[in-house]
Protein backbone atom coordinates (compact mmCIF):
# COMPACT_ATOMS: atom_id res chain seq x y z
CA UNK A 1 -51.82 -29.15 -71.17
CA UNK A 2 -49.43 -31.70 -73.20
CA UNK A 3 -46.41 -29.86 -73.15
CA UNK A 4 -44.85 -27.48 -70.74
CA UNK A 5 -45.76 -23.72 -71.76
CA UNK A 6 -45.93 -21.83 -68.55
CA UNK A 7 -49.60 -20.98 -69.55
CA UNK A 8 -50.92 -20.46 -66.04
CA UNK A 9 -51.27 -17.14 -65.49
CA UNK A 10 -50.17 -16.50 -62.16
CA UNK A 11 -50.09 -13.19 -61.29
CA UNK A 12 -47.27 -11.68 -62.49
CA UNK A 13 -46.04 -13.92 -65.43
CA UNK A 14 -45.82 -12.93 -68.79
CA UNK A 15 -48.81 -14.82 -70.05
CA UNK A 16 -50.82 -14.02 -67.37
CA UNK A 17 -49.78 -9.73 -67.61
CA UNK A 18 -50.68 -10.81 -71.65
CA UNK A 19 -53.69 -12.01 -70.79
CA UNK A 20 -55.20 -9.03 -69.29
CA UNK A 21 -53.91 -7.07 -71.95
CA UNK A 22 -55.69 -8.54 -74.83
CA UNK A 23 -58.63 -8.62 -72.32
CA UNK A 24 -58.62 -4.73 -71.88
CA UNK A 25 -58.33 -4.44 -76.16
CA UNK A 26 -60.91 -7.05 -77.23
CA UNK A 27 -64.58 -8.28 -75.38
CA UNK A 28 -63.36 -11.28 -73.53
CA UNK A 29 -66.83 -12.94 -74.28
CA UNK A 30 -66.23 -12.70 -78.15
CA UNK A 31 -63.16 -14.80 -77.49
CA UNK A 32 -63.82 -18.18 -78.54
CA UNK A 33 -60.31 -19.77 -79.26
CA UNK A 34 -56.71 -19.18 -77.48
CA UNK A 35 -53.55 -20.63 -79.44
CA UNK A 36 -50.21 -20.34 -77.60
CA UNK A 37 -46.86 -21.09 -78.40
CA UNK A 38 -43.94 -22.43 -76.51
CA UNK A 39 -42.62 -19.36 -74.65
CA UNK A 40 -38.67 -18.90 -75.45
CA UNK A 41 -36.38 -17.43 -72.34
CA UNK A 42 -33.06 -15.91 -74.42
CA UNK A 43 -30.66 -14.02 -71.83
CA UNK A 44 -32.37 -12.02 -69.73
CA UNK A 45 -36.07 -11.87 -70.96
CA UNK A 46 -38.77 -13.91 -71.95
CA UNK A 47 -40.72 -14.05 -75.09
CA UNK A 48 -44.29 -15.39 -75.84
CA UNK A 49 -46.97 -15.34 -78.47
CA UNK A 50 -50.48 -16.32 -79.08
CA UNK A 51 -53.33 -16.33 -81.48
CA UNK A 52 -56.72 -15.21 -80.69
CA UNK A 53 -59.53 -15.73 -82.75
CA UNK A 54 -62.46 -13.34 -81.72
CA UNK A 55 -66.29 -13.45 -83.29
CA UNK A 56 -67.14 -10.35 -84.45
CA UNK A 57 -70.81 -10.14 -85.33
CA UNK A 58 -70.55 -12.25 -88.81
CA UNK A 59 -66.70 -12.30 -88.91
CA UNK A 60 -63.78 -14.03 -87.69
CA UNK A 61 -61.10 -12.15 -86.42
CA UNK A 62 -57.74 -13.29 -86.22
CA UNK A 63 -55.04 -11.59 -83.98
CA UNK A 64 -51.80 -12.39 -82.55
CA UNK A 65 -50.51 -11.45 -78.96
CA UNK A 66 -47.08 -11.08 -78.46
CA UNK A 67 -45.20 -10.15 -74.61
CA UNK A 68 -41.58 -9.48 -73.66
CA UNK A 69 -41.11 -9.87 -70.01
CA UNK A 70 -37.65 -9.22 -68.60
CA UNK A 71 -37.03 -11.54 -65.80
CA UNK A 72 -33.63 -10.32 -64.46
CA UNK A 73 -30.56 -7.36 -64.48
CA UNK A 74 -31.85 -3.67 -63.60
CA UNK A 75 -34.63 -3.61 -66.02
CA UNK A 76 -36.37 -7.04 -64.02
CA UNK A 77 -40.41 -6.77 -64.45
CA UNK A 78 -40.55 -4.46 -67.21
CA UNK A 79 -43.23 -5.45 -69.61
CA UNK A 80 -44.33 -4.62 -73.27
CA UNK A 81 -47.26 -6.40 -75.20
CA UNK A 82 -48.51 -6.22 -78.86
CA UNK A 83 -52.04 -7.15 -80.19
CA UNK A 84 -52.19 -7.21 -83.90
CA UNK A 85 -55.35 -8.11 -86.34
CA UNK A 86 -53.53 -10.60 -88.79
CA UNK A 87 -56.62 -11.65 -90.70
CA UNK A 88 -60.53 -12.08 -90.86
CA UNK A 89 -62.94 -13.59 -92.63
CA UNK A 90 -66.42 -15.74 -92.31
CA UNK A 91 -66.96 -17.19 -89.14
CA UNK A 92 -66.35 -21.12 -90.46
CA UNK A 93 -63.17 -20.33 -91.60
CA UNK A 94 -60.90 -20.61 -88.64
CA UNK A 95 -59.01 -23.69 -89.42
CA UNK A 96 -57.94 -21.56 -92.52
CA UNK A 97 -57.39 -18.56 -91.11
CA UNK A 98 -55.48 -20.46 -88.00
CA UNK A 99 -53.17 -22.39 -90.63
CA UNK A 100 -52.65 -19.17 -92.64
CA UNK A 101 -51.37 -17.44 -89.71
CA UNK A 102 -49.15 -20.33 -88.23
CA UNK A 103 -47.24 -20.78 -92.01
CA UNK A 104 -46.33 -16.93 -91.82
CA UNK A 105 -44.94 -17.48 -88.55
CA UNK A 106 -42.97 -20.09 -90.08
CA UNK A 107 -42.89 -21.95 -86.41
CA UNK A 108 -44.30 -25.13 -84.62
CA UNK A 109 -48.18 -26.08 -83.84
CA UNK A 110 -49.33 -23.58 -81.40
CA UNK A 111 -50.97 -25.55 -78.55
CA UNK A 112 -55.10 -24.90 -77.77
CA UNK A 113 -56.23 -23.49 -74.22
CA UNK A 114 -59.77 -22.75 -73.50
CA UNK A 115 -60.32 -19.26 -73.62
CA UNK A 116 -62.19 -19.35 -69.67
CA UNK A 117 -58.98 -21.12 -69.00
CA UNK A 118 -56.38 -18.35 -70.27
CA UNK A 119 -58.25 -15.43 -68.98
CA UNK A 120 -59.16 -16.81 -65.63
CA UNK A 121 -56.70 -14.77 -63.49
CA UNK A 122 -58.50 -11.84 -65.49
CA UNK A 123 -61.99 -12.77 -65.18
CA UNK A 124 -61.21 -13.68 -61.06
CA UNK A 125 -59.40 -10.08 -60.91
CA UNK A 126 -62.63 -8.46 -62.13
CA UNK A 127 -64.87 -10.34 -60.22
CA UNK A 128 -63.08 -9.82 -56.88
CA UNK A 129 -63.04 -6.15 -57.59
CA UNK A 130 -66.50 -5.53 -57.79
CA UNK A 131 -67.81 -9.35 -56.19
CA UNK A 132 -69.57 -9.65 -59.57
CA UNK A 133 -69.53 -13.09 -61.81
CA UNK A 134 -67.53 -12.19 -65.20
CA UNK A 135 -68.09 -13.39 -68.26
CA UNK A 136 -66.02 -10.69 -70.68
C-alpha cells in the first residue's frame, strides 16, 4: 500500500479486531470493495475507519466501519467497533455513492485494499478452525 496505514491485520490490531467484526455482521463474499483511512493515535487510543461497499442482490450497499482501540493506561486492549449502512443504491453507482460518503466525512481520500486482502487474518482464522478453504 502507498502510504503507511497499519492495514495488516495482525492479530490483535485494531484493523485486524475490525475486520472480523464487519465479517461476523455482513457475508464476507458480498464484499467487493474495502476503503480505509489513515488511522489517528490521540493520547492513549487509536482510532480508525473504513468504507465497505457490499452487493446485495441488485443493490449497493454502502457502510462505514469505525474501531477505538486503547493501546495503553489500565483500560490497554479494550475494544469497541461500529458498522453503520450510510447509503445504497444500484449496483454501478459506487463511485457516487463512495464520493458521497467521503464529502460527509469531510476528510482525505480513503486508500483501496482488496477485500481478500483486509479480511485475510479472518478468512485464515476460519479456515484453521475447521481446515476448510473460506471464501465469506
Amino acid at each position: 500500500m502507498g502510504r503507511e496505514t497499519g492495514v495488516l491485520n495482525t492479530p490483535g490490531s485494531g484493523w485486524g479486531r475490525l475486520a472480523a467484526d464487519v465479517a461476523g455482521s455482513i457475508p464476507v463474499a458480498e464484499i467487493d470493495g474495502v476503503w480505509v483511512f489513515r488511522s489517528i493515535r490521540h493520547e492513549t487510543r487509536e482510532f480508525g475507519t473504513a468504507i465497505i461497499s457490499r452487493v446485495d442482490g441488485e443493490r449497493r450497499r454502502i457502510y462505514t466501519a469505525r474501531f477505538v482501540h486503547t493501546l495503553k493506561g489500565r483500560e490497554r486492549g479494550q475494544f469497541a467497533s461500529t458498522l453503520e449502512e450510510v447509503g445504497s443504491g444500484p449496483v454501478e453507482t459506487l463511485d457516487q455513492l463512495v464520493a458521497g460518503v467521503r464529502k460527509r466525512m469531510d476528510d482525505e481520500m480513503p486508500e483501496p485494499v482488496a477485500p481478500e486482502v483486509w479480511f485475510s487474518g479472518v478468512l485464515a482464522a476460519a479456515q484453521a478452525a475447521d481446515g476448510t478453504p473460506r471464501g465469506g
